[in-house]
Protein backbone atom coordinates (compact mmCIF):
# COMPACT_ATOMS: atom_id res chain seq x y z
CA UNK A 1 54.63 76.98 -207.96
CA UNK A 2 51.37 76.74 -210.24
CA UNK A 3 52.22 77.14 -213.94
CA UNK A 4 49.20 79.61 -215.81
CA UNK A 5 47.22 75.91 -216.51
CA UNK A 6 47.27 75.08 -213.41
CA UNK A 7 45.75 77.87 -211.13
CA UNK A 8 42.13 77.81 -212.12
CA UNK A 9 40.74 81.45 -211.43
CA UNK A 10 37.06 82.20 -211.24
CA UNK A 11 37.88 86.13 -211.78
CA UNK A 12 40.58 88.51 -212.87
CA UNK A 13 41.57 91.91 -210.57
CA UNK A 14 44.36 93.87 -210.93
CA UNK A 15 46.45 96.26 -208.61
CA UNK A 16 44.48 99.70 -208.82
CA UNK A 17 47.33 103.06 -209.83
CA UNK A 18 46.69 105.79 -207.39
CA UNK A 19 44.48 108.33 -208.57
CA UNK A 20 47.27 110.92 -209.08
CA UNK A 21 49.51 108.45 -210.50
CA UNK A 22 46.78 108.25 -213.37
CA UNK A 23 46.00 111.38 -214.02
CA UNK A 24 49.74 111.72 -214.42
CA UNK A 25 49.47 108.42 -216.95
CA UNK A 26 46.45 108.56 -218.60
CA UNK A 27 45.95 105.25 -217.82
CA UNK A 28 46.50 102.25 -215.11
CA UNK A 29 49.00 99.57 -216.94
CA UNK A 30 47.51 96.84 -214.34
CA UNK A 31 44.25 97.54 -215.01
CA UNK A 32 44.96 97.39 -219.11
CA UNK A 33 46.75 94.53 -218.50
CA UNK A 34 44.00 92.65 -216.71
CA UNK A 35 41.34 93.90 -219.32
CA UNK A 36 43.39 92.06 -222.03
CA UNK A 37 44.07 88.59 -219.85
CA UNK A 38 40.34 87.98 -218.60
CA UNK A 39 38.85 87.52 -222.03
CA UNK A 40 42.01 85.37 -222.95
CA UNK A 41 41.46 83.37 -220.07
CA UNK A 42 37.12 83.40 -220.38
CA UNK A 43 37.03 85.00 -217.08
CA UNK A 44 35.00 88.08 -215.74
CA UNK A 45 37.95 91.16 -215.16
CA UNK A 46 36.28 92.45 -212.07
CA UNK A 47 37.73 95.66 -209.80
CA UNK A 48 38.02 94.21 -206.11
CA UNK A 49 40.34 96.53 -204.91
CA UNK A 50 40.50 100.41 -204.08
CA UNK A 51 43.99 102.00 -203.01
CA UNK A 52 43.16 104.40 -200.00
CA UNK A 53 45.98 105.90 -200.14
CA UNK A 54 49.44 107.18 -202.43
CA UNK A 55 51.96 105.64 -201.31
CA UNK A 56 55.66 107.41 -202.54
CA UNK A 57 57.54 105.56 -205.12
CA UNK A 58 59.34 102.33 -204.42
CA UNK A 59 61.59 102.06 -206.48
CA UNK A 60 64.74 103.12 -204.44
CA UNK A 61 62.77 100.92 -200.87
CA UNK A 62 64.28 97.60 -200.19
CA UNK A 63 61.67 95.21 -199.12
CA UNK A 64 60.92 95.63 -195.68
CA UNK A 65 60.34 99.37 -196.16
CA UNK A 66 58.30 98.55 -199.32
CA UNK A 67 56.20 95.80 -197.14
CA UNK A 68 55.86 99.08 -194.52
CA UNK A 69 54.87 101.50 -197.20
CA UNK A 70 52.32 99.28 -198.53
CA UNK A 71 49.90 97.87 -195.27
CA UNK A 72 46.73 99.43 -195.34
CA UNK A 73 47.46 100.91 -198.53
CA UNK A 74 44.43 99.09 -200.07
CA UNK A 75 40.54 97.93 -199.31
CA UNK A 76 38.40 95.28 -200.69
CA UNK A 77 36.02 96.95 -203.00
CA UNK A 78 34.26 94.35 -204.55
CA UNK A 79 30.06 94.23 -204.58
CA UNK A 80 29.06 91.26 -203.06
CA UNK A 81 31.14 87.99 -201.87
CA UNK A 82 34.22 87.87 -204.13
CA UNK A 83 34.90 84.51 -205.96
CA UNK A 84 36.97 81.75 -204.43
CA UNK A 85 39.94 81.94 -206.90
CA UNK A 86 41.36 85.32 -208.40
CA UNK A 87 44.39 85.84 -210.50
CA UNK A 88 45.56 89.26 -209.65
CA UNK A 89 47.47 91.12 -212.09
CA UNK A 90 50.03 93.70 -211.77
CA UNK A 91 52.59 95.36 -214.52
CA UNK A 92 56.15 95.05 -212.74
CA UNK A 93 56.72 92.56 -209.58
CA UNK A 94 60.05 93.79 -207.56
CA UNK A 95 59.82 92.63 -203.95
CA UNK A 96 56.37 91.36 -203.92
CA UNK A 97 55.03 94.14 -201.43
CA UNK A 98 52.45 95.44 -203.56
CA UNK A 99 51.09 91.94 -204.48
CA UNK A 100 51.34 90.58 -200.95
CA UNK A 101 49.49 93.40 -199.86
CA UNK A 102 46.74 93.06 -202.47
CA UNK A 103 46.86 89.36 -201.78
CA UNK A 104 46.21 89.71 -198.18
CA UNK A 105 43.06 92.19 -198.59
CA UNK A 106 41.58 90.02 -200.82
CA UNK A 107 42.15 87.03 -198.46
CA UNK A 108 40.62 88.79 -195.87
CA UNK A 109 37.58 89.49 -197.81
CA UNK A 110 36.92 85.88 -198.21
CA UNK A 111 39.49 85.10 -201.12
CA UNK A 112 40.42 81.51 -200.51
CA UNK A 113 43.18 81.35 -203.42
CA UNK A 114 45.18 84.62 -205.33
CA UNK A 115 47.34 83.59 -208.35
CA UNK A 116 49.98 87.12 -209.69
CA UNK A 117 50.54 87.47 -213.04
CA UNK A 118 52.85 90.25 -214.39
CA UNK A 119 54.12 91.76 -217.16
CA UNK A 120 57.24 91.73 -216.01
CA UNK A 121 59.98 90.70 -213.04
CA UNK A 122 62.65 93.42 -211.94
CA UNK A 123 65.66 91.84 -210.73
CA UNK A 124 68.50 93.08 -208.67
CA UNK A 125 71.01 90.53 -209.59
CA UNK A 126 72.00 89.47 -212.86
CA UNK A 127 69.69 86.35 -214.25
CA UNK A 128 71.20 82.88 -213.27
CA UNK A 129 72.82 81.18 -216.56
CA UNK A 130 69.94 78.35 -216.10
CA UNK A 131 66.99 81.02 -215.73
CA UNK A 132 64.16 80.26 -218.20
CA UNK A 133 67.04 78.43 -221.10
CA UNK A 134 65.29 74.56 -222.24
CA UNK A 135 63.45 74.74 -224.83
CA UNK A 136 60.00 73.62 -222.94
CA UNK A 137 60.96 76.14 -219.64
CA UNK A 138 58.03 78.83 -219.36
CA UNK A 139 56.76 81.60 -216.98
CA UNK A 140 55.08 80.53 -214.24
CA UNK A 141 52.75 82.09 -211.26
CA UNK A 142 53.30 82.41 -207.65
CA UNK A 143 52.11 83.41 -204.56
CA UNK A 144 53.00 86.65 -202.41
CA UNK A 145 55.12 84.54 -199.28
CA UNK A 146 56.65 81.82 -202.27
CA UNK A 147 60.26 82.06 -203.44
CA UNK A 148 60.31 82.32 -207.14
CA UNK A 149 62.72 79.37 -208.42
């Protein structure tokens, strides 16, 4: 698991809200997020990705149905090659579907590494006592396929 200094991106993306789903909003979270991160980090925010389709919520999907509900739910709509190394950023992780997804289309355009950051981790259990306690512990990234410790 890369910590935020270590994953060196060359470009930030984020996971693009369905169309409805922003009209609804107002906004996309992801894509606010990202827009505040890249000039943190020095790095281009860049849209890669187009969602070609709604998907229904997840919320109430365990994972495999949520893995399901997601393939093919997104294209590669970058201009040009992409960049070798893009941190991908996203508002809520749950199962990783979404992410994995993104992670994959991105790889298949030519992507050789995807970091994740997000705003925030939904958990179905209740946090371990150790989780995120010492003094010096901090958030880290991972990869789509990687067991968060």
């Amino acid at each position: 698991m890369a910590s935020v200094n270590e994953f060196r991106a060359d470009a930030v993306t984020w996971v693009p809200l369905s169309a409805s789903r922003r009209a609804r909003r107002g906004y996309d979270q992801a894509r606010a997020l990202a827009g505040a991160v890249a000039p943190v980090l020095a790095l281009p925010c860049v849209p890669m990705l187009a969602r070609v389709r709604d998907t229904p919520a997840q919320a109430r999907r365990a994972g495999p149905d949520r893995r399901l509900a997601m393939r093919g739910a997104f294209r590669f709509a970058g201009r040009g090659p992409p960049p070798a190394r893009v941190l991908l950023v996203d508002d809520v992780l749950t199962t990783g579907a979404t992410a994995g997804e993104c992670a994959r289309v991105l790889r298949s355009a030519g992507v050789r590494r995807v970091g994740l950051l997000v705003a925030a981790r939904a958990l179905s259990e209740p946090l371990p006592a150790r989780c995120y306690t010492r003094r010096d512990s901090r958030l880290s990234l991972w990869l789509p396929g990687e067991r968060p410790r």
